[in-house]
Protein backbone atom coordinates (compact mmCIF):
# COMPACT_ATOMS: atom_id res chain seq x y z
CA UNK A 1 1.69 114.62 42.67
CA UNK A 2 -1.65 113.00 41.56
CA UNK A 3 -2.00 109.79 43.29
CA UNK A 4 -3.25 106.26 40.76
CA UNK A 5 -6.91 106.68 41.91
CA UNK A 6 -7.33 110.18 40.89
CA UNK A 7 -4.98 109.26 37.82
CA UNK A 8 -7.19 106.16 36.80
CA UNK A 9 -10.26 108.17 36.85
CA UNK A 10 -8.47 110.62 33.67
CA UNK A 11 -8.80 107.22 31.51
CA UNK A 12 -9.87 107.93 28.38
CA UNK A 13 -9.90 103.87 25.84
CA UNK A 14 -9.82 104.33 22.37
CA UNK A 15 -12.38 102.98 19.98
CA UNK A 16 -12.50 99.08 19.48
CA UNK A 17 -10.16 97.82 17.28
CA UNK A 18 -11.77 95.63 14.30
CA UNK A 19 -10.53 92.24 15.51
CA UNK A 20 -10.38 90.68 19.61
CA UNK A 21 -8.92 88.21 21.46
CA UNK A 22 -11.21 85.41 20.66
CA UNK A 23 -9.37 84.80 17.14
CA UNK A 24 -6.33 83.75 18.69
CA UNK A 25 -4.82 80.50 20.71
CA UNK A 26 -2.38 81.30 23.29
CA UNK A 27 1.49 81.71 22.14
CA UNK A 28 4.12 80.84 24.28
CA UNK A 29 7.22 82.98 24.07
CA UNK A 30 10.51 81.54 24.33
CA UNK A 31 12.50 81.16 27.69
CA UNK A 32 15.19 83.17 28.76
CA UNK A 33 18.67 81.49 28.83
CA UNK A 34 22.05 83.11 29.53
CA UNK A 35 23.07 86.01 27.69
CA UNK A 36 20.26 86.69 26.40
CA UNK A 37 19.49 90.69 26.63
CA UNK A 38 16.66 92.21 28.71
CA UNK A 39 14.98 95.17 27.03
CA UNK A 40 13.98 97.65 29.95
CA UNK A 41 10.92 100.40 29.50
CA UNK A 42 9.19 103.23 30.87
CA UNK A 43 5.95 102.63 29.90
CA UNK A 44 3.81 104.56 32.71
CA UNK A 45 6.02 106.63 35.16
CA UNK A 46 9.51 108.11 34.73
CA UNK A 47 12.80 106.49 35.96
CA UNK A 48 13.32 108.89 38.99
CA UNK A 49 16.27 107.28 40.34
CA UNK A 50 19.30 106.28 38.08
CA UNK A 51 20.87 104.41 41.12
CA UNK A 52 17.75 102.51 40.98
CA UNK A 53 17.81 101.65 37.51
CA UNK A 54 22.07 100.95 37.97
CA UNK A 55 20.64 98.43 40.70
CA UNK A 56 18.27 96.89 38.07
CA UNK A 57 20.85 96.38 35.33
CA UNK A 58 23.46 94.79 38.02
CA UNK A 59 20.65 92.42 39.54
CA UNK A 60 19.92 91.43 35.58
CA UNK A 61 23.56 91.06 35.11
CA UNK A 62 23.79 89.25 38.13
CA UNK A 63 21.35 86.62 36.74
CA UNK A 64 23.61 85.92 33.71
CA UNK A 65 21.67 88.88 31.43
CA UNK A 66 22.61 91.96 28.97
CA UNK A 67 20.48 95.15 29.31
CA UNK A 68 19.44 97.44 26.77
CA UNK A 69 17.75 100.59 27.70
CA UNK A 70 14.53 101.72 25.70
CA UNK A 71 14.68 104.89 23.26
CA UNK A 72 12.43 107.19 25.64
CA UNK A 73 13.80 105.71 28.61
CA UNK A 74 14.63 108.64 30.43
CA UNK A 75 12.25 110.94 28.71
CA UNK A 76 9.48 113.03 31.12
CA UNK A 77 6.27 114.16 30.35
CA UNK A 78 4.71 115.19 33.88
CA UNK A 79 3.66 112.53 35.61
CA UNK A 80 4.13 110.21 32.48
CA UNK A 81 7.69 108.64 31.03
CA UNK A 82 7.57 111.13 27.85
CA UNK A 83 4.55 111.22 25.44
CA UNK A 84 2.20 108.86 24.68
CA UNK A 85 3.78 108.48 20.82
CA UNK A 86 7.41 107.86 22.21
CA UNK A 87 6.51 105.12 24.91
CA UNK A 88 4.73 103.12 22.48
CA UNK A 89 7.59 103.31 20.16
CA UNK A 90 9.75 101.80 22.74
CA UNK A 91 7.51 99.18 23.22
CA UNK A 92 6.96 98.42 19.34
CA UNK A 93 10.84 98.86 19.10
CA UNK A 94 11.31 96.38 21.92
CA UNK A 95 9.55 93.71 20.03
CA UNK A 96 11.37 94.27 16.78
CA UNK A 97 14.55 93.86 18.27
CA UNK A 98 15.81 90.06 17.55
CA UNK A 99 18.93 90.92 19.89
CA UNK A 100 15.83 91.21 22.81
CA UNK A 101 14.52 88.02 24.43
CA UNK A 102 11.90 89.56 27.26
CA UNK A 103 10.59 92.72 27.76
CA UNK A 104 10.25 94.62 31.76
CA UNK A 105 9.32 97.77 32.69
CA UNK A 106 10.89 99.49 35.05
CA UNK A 107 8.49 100.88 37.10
CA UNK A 108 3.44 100.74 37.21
CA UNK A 109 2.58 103.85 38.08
CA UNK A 110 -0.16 105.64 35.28
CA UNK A 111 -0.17 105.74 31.40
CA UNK A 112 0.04 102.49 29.59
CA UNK A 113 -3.74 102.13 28.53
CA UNK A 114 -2.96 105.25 27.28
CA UNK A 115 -0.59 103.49 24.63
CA UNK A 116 -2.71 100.42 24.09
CA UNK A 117 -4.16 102.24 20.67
CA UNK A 118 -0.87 102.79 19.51
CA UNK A 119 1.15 99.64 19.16
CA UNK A 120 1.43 97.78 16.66
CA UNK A 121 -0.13 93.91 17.46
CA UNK A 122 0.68 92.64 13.99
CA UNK A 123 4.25 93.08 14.83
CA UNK A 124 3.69 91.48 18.41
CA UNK A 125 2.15 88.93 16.84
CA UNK A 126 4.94 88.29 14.56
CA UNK A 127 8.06 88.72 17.11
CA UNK A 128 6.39 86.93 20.62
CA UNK A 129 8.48 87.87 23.32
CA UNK A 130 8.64 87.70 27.42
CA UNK A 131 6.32 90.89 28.58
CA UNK A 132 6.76 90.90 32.71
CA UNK A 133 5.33 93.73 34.96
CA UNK A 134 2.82 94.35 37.35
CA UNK A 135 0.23 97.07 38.47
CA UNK A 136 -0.12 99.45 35.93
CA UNK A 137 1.65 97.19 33.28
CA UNK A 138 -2.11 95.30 33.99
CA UNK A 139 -2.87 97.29 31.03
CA UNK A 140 -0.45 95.60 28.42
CA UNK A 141 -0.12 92.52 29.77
CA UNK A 142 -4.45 92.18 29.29
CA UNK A 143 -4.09 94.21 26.04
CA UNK A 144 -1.23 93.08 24.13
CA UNK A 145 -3.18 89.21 25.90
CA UNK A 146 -6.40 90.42 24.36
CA UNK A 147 -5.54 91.46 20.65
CA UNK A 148 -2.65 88.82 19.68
CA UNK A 149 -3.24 85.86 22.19
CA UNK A 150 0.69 86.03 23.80
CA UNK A 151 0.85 85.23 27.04
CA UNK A 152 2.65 87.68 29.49
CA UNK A 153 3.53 87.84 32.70
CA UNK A 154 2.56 89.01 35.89
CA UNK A 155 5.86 89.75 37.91
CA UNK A 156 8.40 91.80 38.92
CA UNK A 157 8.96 95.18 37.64
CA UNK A 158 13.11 96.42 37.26
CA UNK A 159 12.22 98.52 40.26
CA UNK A 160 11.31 95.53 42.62
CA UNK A 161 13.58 93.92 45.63
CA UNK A 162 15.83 91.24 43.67
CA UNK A 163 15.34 88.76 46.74
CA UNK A 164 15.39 84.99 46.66
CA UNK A 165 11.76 84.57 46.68
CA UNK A 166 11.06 87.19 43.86
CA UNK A 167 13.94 85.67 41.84
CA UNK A 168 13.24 82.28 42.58
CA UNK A 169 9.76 82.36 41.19
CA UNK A 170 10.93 84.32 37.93
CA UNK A 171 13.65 81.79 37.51
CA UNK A 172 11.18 78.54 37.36
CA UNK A 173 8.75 80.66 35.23
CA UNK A 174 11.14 82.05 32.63
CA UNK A 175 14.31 80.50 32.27
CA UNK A 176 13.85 76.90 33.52
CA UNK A 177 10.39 76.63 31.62
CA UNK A 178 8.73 74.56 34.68
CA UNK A 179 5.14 73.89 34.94
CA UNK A 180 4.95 75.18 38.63
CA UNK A 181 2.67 75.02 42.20
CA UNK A 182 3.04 78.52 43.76
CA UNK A 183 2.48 78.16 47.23
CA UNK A 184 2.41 80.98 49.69
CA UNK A 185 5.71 79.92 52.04
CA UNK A 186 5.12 78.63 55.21
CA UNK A 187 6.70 80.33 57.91
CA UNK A 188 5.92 80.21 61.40
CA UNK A 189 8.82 82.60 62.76
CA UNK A 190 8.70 82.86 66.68
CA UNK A 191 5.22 82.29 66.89
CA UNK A 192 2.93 79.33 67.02
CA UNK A 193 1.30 79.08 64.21
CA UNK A 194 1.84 81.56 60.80
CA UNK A 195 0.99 84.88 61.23
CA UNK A 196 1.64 86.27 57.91
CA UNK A 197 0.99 85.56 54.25
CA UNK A 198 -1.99 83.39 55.76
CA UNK A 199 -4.71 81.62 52.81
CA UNK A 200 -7.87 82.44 53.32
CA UNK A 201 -10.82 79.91 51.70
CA UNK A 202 -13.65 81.35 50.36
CA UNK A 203 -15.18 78.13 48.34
CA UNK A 204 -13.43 75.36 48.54
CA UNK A 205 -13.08 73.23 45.43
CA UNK A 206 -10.61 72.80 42.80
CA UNK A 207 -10.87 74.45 39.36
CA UNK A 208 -9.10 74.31 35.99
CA UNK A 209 -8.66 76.91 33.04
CA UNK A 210 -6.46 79.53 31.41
CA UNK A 211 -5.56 82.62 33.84
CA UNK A 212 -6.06 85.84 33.28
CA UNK A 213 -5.89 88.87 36.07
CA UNK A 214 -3.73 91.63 37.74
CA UNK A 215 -4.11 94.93 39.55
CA UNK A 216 -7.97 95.18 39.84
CA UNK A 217 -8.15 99.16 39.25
CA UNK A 218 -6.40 98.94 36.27
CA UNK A 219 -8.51 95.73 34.84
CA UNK A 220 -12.06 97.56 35.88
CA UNK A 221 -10.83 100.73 34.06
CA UNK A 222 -10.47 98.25 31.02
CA UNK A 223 -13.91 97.13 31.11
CA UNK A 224 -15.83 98.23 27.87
CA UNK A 225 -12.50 98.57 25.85
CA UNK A 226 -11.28 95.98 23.01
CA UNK A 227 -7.99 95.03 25.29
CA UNK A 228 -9.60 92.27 27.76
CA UNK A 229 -9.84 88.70 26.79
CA UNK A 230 -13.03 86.32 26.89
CA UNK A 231 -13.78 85.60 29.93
CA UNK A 232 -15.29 82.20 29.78
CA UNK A 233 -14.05 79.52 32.10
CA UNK A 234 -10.80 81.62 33.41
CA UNK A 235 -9.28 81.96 36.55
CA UNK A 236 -9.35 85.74 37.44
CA UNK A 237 -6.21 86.47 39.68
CA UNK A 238 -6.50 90.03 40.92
CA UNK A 239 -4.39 92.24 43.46
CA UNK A 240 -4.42 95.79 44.72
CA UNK A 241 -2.76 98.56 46.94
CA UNK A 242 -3.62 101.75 48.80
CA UNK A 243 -7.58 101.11 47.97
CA UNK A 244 -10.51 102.56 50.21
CA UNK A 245 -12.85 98.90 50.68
CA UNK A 246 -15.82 100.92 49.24
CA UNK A 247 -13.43 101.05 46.27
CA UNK A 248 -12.47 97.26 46.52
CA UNK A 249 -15.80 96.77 46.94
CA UNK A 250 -17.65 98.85 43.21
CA UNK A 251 -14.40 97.37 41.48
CA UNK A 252 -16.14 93.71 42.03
CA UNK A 253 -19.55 94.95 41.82
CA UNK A 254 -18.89 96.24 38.53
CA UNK A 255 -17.04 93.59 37.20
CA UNK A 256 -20.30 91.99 38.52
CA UNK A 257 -22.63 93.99 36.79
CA UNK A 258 -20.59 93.60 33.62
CA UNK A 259 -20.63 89.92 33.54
CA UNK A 260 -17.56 89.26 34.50
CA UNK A 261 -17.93 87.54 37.52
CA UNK A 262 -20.49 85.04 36.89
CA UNK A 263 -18.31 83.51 33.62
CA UNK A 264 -15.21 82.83 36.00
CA UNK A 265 -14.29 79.11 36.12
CA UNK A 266 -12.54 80.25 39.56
CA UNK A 267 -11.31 83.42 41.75
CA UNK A 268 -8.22 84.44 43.46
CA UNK A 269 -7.48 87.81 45.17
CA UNK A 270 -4.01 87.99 45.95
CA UNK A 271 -2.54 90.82 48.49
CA UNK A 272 -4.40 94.30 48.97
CA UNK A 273 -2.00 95.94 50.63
CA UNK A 274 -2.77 98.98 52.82
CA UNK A 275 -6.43 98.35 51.83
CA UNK A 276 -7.85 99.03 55.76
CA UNK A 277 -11.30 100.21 56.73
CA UNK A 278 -12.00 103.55 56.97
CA UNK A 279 -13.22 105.27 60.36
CA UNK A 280 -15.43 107.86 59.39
CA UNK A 281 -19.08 107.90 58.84
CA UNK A 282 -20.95 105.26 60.02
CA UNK A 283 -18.11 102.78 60.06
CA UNK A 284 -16.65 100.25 56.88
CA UNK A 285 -16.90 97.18 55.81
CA UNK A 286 -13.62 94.74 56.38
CA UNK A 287 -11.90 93.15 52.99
CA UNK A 288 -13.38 90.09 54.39
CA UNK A 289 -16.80 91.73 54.28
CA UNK A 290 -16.53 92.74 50.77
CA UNK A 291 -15.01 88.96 49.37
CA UNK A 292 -17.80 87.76 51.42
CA UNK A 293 -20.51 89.67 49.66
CA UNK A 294 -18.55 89.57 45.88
CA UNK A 295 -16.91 86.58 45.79
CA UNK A 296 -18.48 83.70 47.49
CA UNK A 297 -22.10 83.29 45.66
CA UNK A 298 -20.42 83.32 42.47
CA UNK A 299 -20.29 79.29 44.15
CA UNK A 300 -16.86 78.40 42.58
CA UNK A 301 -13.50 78.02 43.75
CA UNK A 302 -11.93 80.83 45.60
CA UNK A 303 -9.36 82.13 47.73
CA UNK A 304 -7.45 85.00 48.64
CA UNK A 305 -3.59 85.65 50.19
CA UNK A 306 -1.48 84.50 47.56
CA UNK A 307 1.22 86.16 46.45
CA UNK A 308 0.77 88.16 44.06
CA UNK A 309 0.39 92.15 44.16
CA UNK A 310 2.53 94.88 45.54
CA UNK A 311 4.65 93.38 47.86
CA UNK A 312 8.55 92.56 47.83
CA UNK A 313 8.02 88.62 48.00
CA UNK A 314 5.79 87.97 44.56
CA UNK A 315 4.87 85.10 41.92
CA UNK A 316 5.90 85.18 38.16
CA UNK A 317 2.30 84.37 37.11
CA UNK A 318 1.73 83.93 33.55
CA UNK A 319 -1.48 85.35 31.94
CA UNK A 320 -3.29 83.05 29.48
CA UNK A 321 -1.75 79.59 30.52
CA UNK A 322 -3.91 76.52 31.68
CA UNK A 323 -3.93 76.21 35.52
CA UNK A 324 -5.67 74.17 38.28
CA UNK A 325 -6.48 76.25 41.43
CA UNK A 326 -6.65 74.44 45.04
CA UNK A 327 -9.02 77.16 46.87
CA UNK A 328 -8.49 74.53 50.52
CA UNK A 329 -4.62 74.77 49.64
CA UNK A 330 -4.08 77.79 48.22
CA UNK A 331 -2.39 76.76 45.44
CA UNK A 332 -2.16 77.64 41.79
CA UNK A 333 -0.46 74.83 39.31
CA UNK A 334 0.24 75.47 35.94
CA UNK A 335 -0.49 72.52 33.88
CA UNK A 336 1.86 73.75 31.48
CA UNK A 337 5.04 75.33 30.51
CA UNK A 338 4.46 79.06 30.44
CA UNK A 339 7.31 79.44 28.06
CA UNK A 340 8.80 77.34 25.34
């Protein structure tokens, strides 16, 4: 099976669309409460597993939640969750639906730039809704972000680990509406001092403004497109997995050589997981190397470790809500409800 690098690379954006994201103030979507009903897509890749998606709709349940399955759900086009046409009609679909209060995807994977041209923002605009994934979803959290000003979440996908942390985090997000700290946990385990899930300071400093991020392969491949926001003053929260560091390191440069970089109000890299220096050749740089070189002359807040990214203990982190960053503490507070 093709693996997401080789997939990315296929990206082909459609044309600019004839308005962008700097016409619109954030909206806030409402919270979740109980018994409200959880629309659940295939956006990118297909629903392999049925137990899977059985575990999905019990953990939902379990949280005091209806399900309704998508259309297409089930529908397989290679590599993709059906055709292009029929995943953006779930999507569209999903957002006309009064009887649906937020909006997750059941698995990343490849494909939903792919949609971006086809849905239908006027409608988004009209119905705004909770939008939650991660990794791939990068592309219609930014884009659906970009072109009606809703903010949407970074978080758990239907096929995550419904643990504590995970569910925690979503909870305080979505349903009880809390303007939040996320803090990594401190754990020290048998050892003595932490070992895992460690901060690491790049600039120290605090910074303020709206953020705006997720899986950095997907975001560079968005570059040049219509469906990223303005990127004046933001915090730019980014993650990755299974990346060569020469790869890490040309997805900063050319967010770099874009512009993108030197507009950011502040930086956080959360986990790159299985992102480990190469041996061949003449030797790698380290991920430390690489934030080192990228990150730190940009001379404003940063750090890196939080969690956010492809792991099974993650943040609900909403994109286009006002947040101060702590780069000495780690810490990202919203300084506002991310719902209403």
């Amino acid at each position: 099976m093709p693996t997401r690098r080789s997939l990315l690379k296929t990206a082909v954006f459609a044309p600019f669309l004839p308005f962008s994201s700097e016409r619109f103030s954030t909206t806030k979507p409402n919270r979740l409460k109980p018994g409200d009903t959880v629309g659940l897509i295939c956006p990118a890749a297909p629903a392999y597993s049925r137990e899977t998606v059985q575990i999905t709709i019990e953990s939902l349940q379990a949280l005091g939640f209806k399900t309704k399955l998508g259309t297409h759900f089930y529908d397989r086009y290679g590599y993709l969750a059906g055709h292009d046409a029929d995943r953006a009609a779930d999507l569209n679909a999903m957002f006309a639906d009064s009887s649906v209060s937020m909006i997750m995807a059941m698995h990343g994977g490849w494909g939903c730039a792919r949609i971006l041209p086809l849905l239908d923002y006027e409608l988004i605009r009209r119905n705004p809704k909770i939008l939650i994934g991660y990794s791939d979803i990068t592309a219609l959290l930014l884009g659906i972000h970009a072109q009606t000003g809703l903010a949407t979440m970074h978080g758990p996908v239907g096929a995550v680990t419904w643990n504590s942390f995970s569910v925690g985090w979503l909870r305080e997000v979505l349903i009880d509406g809390r303007a939040v700290t996320f803090q990594n946990p401190e754990k020290k385990e048998d050892n003595l001092t932490q070992t895992k899930d460690r901060i690491f300071t790049l600039r120290s400093g605090q910074a303020r403004g709206q953020l705006v991020g997720g899986n950095l392969t997907v975001l560079s491949h968005l570059l040049g497109s219509p469906y990223l926001p303005d990127w004046k003053g933001k915090i730019l929260f980014v993650e990755d997995t299974h990346e060569d560091i020469y790869s890490v390191d040309r997805m900063l440069t050319h967010l770099k050589l874009a512009g993108v970089l030197e507009q950011l109000a502040g930086f956080v890299f959360g986990k790159c997981t299985s992102c480990e220096p190469g041996s061949g050749g003449y030797g790698s740089l380290t991920f430390d190397d690489v934030l080192t070189d990228q990150v730190v002359p940009l001379n404003v807040p940063a750090f890196a470790g939080a969690m956010i990214g492809h792991i099974t203990d993650k943040f609900t982190v909403p994109i286009g809500i006002n947040a101060e960053i702590d780069a000495d503490k780690g810490t990202i507070r919203l300084l506002e409800s991310a719902v209403l």
